[in-house]
PDB file of N, CA and C in Angstrom:
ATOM      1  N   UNK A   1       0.178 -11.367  -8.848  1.00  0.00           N
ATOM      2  CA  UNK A   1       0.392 -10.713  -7.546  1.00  0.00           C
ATOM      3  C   UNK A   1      -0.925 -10.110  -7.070  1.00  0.00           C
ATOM      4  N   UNK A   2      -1.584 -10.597  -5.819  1.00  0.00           N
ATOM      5  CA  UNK A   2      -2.388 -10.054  -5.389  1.00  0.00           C
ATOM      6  C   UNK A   2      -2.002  -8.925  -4.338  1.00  0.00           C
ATOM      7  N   UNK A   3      -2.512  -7.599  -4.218  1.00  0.00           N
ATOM      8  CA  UNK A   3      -2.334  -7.003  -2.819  1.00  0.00           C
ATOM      9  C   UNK A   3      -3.765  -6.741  -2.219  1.00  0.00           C
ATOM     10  N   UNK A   4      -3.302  -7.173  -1.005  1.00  0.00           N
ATOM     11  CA  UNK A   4      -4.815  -7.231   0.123  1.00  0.00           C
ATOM     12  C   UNK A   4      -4.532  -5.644   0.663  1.00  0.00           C
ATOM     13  N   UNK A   5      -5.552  -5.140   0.997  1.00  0.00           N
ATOM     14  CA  UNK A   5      -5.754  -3.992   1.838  1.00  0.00           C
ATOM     15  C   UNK A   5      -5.924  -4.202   3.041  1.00  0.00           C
ATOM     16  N   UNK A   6      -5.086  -4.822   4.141  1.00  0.00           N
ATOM     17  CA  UNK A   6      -4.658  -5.190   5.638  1.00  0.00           C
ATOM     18  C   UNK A   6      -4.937  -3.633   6.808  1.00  0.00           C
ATOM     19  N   UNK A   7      -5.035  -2.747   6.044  1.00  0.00           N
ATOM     20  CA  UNK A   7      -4.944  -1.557   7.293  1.00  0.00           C
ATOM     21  C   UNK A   7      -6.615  -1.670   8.002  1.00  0.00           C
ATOM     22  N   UNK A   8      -7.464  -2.270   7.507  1.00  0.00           N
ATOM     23  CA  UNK A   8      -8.640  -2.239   7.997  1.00  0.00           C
ATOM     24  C   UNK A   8      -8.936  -3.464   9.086  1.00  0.00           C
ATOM     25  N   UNK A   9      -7.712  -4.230   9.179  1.00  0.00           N
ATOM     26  CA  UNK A   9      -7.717  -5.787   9.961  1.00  0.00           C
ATOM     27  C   UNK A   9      -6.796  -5.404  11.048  1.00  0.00           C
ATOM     28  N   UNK A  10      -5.125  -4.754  10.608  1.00  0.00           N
ATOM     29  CA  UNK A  10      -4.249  -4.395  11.466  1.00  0.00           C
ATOM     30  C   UNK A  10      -4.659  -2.981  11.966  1.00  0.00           C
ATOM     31  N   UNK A  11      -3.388  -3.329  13.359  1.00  0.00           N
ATOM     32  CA  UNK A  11      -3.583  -2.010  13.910  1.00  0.00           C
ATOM     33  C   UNK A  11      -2.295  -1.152  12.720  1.00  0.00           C
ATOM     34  N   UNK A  12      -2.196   0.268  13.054  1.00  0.00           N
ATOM     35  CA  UNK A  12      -1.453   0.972  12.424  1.00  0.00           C
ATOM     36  C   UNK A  12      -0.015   1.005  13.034  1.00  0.00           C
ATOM     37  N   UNK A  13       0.117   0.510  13.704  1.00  0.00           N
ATOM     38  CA  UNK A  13       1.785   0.247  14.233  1.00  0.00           C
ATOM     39  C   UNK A  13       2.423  -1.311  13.375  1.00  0.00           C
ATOM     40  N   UNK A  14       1.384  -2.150  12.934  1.00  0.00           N
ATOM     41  CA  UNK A  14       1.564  -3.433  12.580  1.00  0.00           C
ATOM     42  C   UNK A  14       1.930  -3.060  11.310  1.00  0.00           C
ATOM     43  N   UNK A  15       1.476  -1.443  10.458  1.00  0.00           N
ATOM     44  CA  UNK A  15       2.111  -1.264   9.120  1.00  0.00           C
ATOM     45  C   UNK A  15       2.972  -0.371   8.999  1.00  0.00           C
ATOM     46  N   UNK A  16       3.385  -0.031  10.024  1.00  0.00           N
ATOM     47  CA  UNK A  16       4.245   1.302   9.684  1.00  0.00           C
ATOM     48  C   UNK A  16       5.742   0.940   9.355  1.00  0.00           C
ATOM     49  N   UNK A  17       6.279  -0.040   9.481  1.00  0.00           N
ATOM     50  CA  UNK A  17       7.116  -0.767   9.013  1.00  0.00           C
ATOM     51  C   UNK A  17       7.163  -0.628   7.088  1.00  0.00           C
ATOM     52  N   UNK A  18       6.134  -1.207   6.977  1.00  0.00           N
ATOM     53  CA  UNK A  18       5.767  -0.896   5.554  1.00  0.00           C
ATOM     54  C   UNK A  18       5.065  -0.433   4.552  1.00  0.00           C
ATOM     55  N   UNK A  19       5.276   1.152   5.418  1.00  0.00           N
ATOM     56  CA  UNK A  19       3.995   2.404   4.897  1.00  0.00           C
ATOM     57  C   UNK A  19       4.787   2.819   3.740  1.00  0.00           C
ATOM     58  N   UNK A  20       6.474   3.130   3.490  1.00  0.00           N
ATOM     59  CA  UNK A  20       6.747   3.498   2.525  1.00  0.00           C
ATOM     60  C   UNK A  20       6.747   2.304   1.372  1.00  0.00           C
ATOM     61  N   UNK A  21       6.487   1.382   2.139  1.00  0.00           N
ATOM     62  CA  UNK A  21       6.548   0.229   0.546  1.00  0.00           C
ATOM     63  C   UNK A  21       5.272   0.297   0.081  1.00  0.00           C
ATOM     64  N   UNK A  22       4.357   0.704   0.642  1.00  0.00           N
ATOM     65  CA  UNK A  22       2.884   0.850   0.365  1.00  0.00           C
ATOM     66  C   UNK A  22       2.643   2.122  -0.099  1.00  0.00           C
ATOM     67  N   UNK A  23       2.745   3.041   0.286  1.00  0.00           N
ATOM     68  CA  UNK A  23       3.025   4.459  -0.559  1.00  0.00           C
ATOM     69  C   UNK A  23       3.633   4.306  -1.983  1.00  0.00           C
ATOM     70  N   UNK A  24       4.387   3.703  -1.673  1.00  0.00           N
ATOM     71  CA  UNK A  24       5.205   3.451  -3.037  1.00  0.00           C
ATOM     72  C   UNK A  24       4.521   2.855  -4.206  1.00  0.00           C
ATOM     73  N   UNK A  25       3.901   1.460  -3.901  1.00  0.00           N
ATOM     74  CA  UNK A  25       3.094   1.097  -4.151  1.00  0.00           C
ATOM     75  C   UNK A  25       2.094   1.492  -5.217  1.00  0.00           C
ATOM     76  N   UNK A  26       1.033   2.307  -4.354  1.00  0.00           N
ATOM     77  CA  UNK A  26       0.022   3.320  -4.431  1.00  0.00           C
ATOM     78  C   UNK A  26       0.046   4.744  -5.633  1.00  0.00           C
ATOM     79  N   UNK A  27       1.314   4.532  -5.338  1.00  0.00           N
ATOM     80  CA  UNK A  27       1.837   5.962  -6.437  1.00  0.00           C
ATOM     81  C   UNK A  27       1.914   5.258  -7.466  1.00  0.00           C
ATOM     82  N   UNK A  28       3.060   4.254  -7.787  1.00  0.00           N
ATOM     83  CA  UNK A  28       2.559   3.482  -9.030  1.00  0.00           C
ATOM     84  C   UNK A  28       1.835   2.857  -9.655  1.00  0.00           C
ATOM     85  N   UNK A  29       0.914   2.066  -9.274  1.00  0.00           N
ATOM     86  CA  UNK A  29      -0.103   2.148  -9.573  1.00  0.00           C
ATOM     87  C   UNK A  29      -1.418   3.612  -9.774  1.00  0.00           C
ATOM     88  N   UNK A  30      -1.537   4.309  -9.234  1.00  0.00           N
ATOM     89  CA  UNK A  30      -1.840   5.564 -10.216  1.00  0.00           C
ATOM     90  C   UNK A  30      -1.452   6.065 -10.506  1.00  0.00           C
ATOM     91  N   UNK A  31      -0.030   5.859 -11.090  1.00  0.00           N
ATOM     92  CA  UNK A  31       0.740   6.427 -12.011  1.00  0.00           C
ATOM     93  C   UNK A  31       0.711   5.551 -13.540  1.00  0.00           C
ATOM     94  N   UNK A  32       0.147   4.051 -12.642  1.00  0.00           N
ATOM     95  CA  UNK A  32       0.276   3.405 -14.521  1.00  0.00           C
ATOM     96  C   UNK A  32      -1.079   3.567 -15.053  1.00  0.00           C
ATOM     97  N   UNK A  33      -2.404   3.903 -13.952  1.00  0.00           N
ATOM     98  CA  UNK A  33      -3.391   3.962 -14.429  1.00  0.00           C
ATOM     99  C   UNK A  33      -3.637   5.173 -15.380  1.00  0.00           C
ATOM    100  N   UNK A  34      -3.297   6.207 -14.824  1.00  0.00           N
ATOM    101  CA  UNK A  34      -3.152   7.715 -15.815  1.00  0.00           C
ATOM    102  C   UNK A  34      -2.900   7.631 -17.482  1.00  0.00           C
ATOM    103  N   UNK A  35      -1.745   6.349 -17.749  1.00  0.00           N
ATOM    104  CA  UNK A  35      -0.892   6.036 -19.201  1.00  0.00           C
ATOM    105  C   UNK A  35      -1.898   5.815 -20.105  1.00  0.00           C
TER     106      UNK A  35
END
């Protein structure tokens, strides 16, 4: 699984749809990095 970092290409209405899947995201991953 790759994830691209798109907020620097899109506008911010194009992610807000899927800011909490990306938040979400974000938290887990530095949450598994911490382990």
């Amino acid at each position: 699984l790759c994830e691209i970092d798109m907020s620097g290409i899109l506008p911010p209405e194009a992610l807000s749809p899927f800011m909490d899947e990306i938040k979400r995201r974000e938290y887990q991953r530095k949450r598994r990095v911490k382990q």
